[in-house]
PDB file of N, CA and C in Angstrom:
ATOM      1  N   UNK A   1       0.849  -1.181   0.000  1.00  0.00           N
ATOM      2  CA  UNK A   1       0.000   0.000   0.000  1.00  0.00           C
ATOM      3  C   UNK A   1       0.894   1.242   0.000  1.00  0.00           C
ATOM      4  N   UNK A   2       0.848   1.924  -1.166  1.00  0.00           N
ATOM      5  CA  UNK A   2       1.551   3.481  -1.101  1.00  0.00           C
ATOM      6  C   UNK A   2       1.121   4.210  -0.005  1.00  0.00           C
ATOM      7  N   UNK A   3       1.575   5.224   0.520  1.00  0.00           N
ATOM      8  CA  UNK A   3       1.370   6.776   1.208  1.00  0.00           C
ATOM      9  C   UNK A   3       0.375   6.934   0.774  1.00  0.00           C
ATOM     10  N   UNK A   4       0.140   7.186  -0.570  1.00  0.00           N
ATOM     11  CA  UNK A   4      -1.283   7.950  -0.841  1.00  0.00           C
ATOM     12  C   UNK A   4      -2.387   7.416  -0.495  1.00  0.00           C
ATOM     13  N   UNK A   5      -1.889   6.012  -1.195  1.00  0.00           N
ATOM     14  CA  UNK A   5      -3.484   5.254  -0.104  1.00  0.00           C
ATOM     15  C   UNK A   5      -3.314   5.370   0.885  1.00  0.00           C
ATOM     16  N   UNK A   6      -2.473   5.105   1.847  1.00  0.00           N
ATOM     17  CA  UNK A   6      -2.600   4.842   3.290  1.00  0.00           C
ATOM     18  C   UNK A   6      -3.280   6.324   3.714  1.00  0.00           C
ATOM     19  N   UNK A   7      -2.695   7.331   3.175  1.00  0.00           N
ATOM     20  CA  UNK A   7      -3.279   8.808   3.360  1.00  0.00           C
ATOM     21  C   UNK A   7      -5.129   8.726   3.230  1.00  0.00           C
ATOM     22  N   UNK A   8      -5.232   8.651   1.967  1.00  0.00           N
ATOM     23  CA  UNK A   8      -6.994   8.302   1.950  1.00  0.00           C
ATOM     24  C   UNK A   8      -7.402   7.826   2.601  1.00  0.00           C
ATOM     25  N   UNK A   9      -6.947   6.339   3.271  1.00  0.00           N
ATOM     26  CA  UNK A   9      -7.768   5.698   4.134  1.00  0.00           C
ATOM     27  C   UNK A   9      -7.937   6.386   5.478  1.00  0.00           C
ATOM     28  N   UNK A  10      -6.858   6.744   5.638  1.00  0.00           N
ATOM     29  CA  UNK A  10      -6.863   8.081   7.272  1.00  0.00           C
ATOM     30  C   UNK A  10      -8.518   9.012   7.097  1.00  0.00           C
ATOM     31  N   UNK A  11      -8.225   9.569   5.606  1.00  0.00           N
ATOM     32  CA  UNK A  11      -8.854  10.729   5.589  1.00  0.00           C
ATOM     33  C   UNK A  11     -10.507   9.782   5.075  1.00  0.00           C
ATOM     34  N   UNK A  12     -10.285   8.706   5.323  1.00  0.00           N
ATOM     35  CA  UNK A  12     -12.044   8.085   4.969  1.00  0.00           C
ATOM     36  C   UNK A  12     -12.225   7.111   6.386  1.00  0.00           C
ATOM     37  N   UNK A  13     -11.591   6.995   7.122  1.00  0.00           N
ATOM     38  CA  UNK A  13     -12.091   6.110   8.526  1.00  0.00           C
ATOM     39  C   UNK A  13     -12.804   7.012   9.507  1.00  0.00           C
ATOM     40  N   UNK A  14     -14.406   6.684   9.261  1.00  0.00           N
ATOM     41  CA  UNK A  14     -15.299   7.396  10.024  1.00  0.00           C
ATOM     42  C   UNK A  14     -14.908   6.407  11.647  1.00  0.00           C
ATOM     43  N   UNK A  15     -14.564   5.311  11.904  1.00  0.00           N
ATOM     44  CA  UNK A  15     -14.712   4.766  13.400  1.00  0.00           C
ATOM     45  C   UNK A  15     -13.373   5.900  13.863  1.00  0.00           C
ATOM     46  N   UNK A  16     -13.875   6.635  15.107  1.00  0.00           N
ATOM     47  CA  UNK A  16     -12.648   7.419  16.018  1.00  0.00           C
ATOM     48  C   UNK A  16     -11.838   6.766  16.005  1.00  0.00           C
ATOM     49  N   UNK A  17     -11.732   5.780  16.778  1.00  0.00           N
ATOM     50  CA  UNK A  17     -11.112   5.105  17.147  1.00  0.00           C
ATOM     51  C   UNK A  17      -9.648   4.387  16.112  1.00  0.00           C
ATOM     52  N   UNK A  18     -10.249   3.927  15.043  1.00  0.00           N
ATOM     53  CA  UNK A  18      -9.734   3.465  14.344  1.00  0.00           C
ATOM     54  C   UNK A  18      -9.088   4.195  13.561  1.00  0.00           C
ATOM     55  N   UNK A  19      -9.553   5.784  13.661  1.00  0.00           N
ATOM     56  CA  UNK A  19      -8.979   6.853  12.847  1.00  0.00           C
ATOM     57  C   UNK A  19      -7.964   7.326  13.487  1.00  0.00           C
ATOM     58  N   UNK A  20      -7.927   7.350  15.036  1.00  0.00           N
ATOM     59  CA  UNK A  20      -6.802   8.010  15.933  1.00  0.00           C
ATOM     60  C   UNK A  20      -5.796   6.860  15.584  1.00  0.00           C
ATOM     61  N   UNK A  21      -5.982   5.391  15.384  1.00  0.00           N
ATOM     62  CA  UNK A  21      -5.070   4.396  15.340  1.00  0.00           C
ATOM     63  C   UNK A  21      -4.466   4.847  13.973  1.00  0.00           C
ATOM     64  N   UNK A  22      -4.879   4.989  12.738  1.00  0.00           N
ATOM     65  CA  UNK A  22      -4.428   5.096  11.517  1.00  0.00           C
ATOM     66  C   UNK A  22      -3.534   6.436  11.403  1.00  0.00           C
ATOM     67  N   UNK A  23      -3.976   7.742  11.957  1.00  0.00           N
ATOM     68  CA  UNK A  23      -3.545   8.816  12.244  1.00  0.00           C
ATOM     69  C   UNK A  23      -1.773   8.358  12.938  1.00  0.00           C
ATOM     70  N   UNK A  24      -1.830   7.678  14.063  1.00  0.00           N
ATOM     71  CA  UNK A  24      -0.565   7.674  14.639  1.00  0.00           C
ATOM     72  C   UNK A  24       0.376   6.888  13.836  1.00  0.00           C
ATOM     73  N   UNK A  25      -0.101   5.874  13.164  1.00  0.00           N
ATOM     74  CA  UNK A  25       0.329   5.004  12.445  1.00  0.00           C
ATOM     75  C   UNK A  25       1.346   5.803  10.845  1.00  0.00           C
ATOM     76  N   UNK A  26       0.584   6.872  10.435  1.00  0.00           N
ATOM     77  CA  UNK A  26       0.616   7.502   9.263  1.00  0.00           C
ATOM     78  C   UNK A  26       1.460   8.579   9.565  1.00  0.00           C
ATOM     79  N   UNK A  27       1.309   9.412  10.875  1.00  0.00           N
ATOM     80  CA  UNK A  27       1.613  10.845  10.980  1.00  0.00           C
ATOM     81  C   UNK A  27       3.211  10.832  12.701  1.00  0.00           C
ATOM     82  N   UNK A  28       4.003  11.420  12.357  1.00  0.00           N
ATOM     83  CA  UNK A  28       4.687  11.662  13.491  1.00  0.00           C
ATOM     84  C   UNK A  28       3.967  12.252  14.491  1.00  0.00           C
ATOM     85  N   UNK A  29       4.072  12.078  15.759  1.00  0.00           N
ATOM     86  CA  UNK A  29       3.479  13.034  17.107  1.00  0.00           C
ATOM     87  C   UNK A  29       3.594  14.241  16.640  1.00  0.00           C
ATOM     88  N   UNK A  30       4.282  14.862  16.011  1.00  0.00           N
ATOM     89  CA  UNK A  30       4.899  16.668  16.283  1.00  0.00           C
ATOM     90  C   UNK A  30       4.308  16.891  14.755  1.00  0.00           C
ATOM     91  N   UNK A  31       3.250  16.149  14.074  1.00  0.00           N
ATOM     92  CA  UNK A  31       3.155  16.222  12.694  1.00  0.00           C
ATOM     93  C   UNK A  31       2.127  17.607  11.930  1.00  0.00           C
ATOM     94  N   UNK A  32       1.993  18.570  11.266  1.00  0.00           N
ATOM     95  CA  UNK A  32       1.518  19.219  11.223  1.00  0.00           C
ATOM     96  C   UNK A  32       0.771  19.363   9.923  1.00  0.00           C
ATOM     97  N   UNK A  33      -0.477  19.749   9.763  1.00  0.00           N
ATOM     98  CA  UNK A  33      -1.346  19.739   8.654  1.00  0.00           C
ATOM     99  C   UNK A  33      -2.237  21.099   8.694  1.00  0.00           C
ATOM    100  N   UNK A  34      -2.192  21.728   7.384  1.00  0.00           N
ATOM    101  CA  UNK A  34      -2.376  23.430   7.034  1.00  0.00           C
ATOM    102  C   UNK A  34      -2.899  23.079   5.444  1.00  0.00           C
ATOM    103  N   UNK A  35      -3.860  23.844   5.957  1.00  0.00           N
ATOM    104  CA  UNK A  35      -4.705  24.031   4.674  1.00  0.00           C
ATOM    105  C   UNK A  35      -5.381  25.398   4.911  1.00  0.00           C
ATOM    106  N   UNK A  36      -6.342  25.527   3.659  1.00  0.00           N
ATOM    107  CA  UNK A  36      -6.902  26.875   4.111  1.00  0.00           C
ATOM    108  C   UNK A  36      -7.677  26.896   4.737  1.00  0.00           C
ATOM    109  N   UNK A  37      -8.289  25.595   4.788  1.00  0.00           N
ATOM    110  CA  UNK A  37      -9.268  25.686   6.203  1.00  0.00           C
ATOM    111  C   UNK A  37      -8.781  25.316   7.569  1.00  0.00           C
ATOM    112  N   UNK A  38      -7.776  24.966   7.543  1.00  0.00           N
ATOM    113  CA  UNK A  38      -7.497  24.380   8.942  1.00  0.00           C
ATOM    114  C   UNK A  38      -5.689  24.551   9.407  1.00  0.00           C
ATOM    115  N   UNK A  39      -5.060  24.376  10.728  1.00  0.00           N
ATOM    116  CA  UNK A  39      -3.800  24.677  10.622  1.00  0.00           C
ATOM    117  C   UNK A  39      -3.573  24.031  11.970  1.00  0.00           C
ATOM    118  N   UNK A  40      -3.122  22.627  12.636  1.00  0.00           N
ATOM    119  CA  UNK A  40      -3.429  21.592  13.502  1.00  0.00           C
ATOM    120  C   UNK A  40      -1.954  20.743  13.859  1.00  0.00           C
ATOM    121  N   UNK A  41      -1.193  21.006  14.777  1.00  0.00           N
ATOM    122  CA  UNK A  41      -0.428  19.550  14.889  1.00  0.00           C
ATOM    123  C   UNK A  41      -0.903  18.872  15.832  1.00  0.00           C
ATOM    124  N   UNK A  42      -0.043  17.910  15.886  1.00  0.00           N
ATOM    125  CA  UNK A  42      -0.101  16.507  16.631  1.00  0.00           C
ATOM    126  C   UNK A  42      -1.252  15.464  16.268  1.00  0.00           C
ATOM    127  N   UNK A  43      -1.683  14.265  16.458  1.00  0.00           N
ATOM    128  CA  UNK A  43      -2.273  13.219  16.438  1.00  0.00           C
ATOM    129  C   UNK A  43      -3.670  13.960  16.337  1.00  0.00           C
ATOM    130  N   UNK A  44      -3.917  14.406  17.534  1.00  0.00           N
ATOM    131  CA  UNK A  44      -5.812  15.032  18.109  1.00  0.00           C
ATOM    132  C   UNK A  44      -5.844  15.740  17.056  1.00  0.00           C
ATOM    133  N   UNK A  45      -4.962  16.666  16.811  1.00  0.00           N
ATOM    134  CA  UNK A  45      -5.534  18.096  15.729  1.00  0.00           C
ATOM    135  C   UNK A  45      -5.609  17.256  14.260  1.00  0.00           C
ATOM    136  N   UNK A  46      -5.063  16.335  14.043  1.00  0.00           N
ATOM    137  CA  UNK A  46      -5.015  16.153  12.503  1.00  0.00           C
ATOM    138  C   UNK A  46      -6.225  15.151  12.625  1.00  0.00           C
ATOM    139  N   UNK A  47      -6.863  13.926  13.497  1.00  0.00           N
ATOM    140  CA  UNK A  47      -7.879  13.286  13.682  1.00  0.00           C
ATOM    141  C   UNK A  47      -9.385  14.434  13.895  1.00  0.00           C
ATOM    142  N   UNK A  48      -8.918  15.085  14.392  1.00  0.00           N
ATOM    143  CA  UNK A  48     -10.262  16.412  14.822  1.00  0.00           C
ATOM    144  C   UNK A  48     -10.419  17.162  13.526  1.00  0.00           C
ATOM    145  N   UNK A  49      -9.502  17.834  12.606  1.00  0.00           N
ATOM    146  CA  UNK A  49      -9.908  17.973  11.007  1.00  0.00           C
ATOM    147  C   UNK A  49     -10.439  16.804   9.956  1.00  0.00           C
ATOM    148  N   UNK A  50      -9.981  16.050  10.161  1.00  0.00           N
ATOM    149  CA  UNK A  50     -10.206  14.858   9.553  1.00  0.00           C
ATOM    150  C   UNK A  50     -11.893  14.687   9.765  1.00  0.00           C
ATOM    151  N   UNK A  51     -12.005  14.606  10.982  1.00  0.00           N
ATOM    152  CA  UNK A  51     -13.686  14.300  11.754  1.00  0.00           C
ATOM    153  C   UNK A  51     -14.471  15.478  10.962  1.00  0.00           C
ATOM    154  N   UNK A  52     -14.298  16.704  11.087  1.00  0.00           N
ATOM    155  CA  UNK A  52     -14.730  18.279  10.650  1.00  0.00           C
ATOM    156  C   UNK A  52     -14.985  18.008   9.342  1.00  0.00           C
ATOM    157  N   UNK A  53     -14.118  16.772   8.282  1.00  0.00           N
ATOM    158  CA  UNK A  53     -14.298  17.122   6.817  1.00  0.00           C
ATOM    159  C   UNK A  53     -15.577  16.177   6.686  1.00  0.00           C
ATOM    160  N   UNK A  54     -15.563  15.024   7.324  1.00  0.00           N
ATOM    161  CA  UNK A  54     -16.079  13.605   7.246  1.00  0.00           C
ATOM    162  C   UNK A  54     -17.536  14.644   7.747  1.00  0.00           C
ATOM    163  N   UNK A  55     -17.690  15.532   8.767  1.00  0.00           N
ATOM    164  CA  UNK A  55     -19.201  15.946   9.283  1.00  0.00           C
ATOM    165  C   UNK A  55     -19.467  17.279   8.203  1.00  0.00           C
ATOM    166  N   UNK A  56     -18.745  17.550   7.296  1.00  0.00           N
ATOM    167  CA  UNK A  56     -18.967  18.896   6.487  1.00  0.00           C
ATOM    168  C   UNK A  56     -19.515  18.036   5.317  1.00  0.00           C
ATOM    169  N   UNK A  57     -18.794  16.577   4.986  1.00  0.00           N
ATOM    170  CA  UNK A  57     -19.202  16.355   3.894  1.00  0.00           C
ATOM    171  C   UNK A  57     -19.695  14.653   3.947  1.00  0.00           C
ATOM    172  N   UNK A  58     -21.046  15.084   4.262  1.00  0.00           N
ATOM    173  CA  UNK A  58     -21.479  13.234   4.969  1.00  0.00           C
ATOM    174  C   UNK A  58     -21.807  12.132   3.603  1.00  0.00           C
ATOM    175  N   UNK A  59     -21.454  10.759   3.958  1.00  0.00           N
ATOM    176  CA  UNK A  59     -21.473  10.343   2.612  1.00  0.00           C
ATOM    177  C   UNK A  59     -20.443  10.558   1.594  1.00  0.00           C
ATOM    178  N   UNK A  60     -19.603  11.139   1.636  1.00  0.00           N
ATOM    179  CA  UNK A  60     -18.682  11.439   0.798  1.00  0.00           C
ATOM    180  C   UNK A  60     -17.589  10.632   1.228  1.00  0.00           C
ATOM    181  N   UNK A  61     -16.118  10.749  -0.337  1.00  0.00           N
ATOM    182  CA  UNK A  61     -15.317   9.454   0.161  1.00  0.00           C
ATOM    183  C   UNK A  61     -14.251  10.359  -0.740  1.00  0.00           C
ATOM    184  N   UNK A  62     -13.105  10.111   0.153  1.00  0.00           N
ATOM    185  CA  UNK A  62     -11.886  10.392  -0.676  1.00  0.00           C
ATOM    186  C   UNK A  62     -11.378  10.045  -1.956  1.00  0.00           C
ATOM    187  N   UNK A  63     -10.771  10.096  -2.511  1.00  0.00           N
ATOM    188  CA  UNK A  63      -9.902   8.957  -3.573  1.00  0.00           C
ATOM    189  C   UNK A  63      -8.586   9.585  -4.016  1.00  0.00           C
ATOM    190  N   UNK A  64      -7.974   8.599  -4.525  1.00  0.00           N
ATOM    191  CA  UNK A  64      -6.718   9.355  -5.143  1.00  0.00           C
ATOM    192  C   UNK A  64      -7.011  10.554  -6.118  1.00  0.00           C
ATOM    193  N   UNK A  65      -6.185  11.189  -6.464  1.00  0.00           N
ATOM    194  CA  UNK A  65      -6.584  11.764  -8.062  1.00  0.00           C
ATOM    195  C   UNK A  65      -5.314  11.469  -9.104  1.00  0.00           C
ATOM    196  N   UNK A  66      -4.604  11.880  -9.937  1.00  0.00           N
ATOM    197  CA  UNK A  66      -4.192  11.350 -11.151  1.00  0.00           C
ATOM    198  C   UNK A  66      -2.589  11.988 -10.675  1.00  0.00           C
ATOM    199  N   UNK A  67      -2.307  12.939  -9.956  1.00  0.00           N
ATOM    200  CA  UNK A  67      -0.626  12.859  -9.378  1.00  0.00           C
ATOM    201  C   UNK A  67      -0.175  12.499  -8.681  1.00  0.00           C
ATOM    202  N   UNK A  68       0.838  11.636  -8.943  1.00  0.00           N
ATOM    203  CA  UNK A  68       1.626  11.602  -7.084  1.00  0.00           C
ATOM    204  C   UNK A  68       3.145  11.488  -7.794  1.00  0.00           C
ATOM    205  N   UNK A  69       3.644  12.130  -7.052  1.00  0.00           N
ATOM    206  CA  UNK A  69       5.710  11.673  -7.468  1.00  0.00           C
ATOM    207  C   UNK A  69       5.778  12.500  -6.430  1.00  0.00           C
ATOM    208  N   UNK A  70       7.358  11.634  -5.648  1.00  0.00           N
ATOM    209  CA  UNK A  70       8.345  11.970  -4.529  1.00  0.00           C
ATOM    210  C   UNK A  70       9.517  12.202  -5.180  1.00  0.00           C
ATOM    211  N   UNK A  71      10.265  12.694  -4.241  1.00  0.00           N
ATOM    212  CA  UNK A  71      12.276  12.375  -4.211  1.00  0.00           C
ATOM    213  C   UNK A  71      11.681  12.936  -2.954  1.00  0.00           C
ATOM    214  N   UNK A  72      13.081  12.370  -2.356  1.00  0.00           N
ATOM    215  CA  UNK A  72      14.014  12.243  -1.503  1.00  0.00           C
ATOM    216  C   UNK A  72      13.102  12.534  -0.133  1.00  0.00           C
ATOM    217  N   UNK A  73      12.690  13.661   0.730  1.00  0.00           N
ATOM    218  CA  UNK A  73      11.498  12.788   1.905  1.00  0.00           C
ATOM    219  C   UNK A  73      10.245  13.523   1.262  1.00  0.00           C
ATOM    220  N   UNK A  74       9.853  14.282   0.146  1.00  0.00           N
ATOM    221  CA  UNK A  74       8.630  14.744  -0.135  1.00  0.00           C
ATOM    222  C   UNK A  74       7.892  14.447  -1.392  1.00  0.00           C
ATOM    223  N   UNK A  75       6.791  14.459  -0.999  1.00  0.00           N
ATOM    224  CA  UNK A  75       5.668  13.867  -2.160  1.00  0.00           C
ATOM    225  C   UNK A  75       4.534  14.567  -2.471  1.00  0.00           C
ATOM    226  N   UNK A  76       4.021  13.950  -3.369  1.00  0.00           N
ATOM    227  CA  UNK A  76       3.222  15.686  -3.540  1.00  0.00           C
ATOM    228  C   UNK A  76       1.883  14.635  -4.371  1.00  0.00           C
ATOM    229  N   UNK A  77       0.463  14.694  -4.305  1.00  0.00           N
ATOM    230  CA  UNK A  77      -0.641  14.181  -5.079  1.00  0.00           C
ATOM    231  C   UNK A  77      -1.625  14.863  -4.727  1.00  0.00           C
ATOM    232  N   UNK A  78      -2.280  14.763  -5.739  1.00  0.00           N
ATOM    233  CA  UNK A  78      -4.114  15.210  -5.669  1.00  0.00           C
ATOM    234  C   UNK A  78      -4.644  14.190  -5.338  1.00  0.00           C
ATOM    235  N   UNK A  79      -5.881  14.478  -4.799  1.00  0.00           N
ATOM    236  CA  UNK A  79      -7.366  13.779  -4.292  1.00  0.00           C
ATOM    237  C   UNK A  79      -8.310  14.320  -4.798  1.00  0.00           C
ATOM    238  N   UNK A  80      -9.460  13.448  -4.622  1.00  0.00           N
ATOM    239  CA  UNK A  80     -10.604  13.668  -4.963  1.00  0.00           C
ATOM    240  C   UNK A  80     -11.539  13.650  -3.979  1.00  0.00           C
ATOM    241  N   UNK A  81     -12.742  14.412  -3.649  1.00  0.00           N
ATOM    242  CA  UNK A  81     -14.447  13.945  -2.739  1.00  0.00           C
ATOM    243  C   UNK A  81     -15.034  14.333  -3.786  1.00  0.00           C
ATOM    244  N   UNK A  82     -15.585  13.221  -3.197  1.00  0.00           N
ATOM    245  CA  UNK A  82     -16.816  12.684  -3.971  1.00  0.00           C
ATOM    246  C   UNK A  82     -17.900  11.456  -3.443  1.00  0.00           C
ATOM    247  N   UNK A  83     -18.581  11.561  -4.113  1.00  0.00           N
ATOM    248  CA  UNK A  83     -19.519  10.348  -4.098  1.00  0.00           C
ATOM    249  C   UNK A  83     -18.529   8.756  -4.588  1.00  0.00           C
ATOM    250  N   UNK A  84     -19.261   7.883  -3.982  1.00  0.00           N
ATOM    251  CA  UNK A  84     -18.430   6.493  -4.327  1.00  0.00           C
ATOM    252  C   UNK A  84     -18.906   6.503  -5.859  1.00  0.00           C
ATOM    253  N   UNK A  85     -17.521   6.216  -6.580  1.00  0.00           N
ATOM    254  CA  UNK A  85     -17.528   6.104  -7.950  1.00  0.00           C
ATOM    255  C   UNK A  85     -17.952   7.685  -8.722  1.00  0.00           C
ATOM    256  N   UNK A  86     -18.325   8.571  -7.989  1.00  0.00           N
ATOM    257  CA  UNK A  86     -19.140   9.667  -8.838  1.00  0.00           C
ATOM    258  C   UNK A  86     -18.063  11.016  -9.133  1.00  0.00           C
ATOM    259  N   UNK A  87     -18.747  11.547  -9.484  1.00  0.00           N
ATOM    260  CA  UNK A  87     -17.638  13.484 -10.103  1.00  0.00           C
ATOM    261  C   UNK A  87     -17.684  13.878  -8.416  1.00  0.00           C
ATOM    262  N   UNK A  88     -15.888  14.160  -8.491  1.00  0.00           N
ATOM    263  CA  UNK A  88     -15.761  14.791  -7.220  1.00  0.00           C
ATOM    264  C   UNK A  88     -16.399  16.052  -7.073  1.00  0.00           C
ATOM    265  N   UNK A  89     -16.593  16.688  -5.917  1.00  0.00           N
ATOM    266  CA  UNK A  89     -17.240  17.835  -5.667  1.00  0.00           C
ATOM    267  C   UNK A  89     -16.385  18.838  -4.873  1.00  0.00           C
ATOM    268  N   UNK A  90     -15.305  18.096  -4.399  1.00  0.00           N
ATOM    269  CA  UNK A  90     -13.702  18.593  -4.283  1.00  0.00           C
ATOM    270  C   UNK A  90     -12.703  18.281  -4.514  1.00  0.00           C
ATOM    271  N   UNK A  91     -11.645  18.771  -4.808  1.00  0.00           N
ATOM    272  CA  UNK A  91     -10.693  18.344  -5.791  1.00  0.00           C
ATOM    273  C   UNK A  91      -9.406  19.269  -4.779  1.00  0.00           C
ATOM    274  N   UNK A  92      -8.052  17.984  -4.337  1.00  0.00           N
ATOM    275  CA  UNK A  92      -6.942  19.116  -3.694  1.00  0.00           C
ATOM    276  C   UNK A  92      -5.592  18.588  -4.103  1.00  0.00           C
ATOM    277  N   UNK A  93      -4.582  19.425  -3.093  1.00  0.00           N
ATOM    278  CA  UNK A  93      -3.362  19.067  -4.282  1.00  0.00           C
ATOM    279  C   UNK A  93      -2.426  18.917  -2.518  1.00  0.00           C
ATOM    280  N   UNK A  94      -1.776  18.080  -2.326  1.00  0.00           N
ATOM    281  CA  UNK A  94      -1.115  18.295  -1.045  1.00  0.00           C
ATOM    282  C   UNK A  94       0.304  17.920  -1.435  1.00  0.00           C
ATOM    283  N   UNK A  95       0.825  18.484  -0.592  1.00  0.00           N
ATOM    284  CA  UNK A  95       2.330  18.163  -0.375  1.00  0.00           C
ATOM    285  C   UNK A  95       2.970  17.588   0.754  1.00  0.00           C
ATOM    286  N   UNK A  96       3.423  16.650   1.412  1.00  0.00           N
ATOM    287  CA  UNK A  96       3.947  15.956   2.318  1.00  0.00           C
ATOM    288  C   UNK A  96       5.728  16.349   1.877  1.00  0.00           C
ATOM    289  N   UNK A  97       5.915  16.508   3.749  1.00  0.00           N
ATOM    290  CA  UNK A  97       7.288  15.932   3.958  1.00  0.00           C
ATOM    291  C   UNK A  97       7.080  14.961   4.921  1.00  0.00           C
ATOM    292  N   UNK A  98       8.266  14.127   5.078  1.00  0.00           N
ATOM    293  CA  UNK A  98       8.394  12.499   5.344  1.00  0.00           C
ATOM    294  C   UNK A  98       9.267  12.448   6.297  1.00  0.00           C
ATOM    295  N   UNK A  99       9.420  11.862   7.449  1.00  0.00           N
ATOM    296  CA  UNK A  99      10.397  11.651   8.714  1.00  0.00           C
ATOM    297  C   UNK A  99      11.313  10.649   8.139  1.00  0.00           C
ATOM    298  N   UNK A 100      12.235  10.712   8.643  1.00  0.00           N
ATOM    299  CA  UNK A 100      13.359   9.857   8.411  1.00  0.00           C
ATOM    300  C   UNK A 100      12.704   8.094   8.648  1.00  0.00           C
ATOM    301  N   UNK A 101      11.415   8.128   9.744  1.00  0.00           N
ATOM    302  CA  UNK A 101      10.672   6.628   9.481  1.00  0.00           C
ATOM    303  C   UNK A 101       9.921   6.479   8.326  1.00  0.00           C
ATOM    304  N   UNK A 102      10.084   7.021   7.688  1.00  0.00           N
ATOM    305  CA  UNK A 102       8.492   7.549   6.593  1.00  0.00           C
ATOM    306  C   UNK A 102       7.227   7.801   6.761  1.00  0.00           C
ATOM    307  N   UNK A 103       6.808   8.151   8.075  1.00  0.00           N
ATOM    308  CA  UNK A 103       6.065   8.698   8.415  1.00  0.00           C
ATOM    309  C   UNK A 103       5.706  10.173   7.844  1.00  0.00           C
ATOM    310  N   UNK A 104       4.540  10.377   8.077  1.00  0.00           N
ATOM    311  CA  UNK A 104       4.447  12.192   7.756  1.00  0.00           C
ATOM    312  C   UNK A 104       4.693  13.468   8.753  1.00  0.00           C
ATOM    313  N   UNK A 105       5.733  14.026   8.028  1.00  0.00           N
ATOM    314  CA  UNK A 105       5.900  14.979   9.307  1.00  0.00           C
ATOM    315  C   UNK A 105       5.247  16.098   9.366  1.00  0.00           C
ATOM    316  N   UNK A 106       5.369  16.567   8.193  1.00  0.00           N
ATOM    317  CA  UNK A 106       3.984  17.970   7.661  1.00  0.00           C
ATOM    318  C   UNK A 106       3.341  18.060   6.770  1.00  0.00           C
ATOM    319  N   UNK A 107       1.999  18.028   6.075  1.00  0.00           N
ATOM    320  CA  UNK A 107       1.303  18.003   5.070  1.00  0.00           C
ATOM    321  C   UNK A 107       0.915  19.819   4.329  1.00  0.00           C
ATOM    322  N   UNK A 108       1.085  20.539   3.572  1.00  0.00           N
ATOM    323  CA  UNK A 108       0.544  21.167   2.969  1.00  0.00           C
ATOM    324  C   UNK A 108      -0.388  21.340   1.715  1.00  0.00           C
ATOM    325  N   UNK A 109      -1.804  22.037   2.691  1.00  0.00           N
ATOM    326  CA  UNK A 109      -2.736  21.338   1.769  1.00  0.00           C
ATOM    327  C   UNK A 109      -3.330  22.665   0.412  1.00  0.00           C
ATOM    328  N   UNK A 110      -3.649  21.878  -0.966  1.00  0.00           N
ATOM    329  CA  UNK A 110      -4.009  22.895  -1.124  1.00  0.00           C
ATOM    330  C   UNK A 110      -5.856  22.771  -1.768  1.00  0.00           C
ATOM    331  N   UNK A 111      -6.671  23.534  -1.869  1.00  0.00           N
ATOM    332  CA  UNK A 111      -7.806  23.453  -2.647  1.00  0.00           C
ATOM    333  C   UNK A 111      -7.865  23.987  -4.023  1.00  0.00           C
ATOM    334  N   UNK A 112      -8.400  23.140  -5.246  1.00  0.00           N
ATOM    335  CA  UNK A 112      -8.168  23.440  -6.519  1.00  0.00           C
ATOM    336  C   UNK A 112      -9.774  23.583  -6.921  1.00  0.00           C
ATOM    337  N   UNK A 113     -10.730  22.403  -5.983  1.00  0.00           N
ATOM    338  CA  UNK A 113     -11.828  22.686  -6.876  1.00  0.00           C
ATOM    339  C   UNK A 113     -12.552  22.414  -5.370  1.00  0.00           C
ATOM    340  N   UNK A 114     -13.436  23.007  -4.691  1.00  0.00           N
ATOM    341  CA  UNK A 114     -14.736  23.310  -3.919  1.00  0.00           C
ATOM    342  C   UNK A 114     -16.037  23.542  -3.832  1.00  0.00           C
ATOM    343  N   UNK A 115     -17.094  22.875  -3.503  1.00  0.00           N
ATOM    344  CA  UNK A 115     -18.357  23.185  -3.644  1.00  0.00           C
ATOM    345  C   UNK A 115     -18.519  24.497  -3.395  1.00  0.00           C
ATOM    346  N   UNK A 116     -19.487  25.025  -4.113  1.00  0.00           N
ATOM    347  CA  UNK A 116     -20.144  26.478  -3.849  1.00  0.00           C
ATOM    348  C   UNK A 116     -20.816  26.388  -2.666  1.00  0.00           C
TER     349      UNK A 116
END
């Protein structure tokens, strides 16, 4: 399983529980995630945005979108929300840097396409 998936699945596990597990699993303790809606480190803050997107946008499901390439600890891909199988209704572009475990140490997020 790539980063990117493992990333989606973070950002689609509605059980808490299982999301705080995937979160620690994915993200360093000191890990930080900034977007324009949100600006959060550690474990709680990146599981507590995560929760915020999942209750802003119910029914909805992540997916990859069509970029991803790394070097050396950073990587960079789009996603998609959307409906399962359907036209996303958001569309983003993030950038990760990577801990020396390969974990994520900071995500920068960006928005390309947003519901009205």
């Amino acid at each position: 399983m790539t980063l990117i998936d493992r990333y989606i699945d973070c950002w689609n596990q509605t059980d808490s529980e299982a999301r705080a597990k995937a979160v620690a699993e994915l993200w360093t303790e000191d890990a930080t995630y900034t977007d324009p809606l949100a600006d959060v480190t550690g474990h709680a803050g990146i599981a507590a945005v995560i929760e915020a997107a999942q209750g802003m946008f119910p029914g909805l499901v992540f997916s990859p979108g069509e970029v991803y390439d790394a070097h050396h600890h950073i990587a960079r891909f789009t996603w998609h929300l959307g409906p399962e199988g359907g036209e996303p209704v958001a569309v983003g572009f993030d950038v990760a840097e990577l801990a020396e475990d390969g974990r994520i140490r900071k995500v920068l997020g960006f928005l390309d396409k947003v519901p009205s």
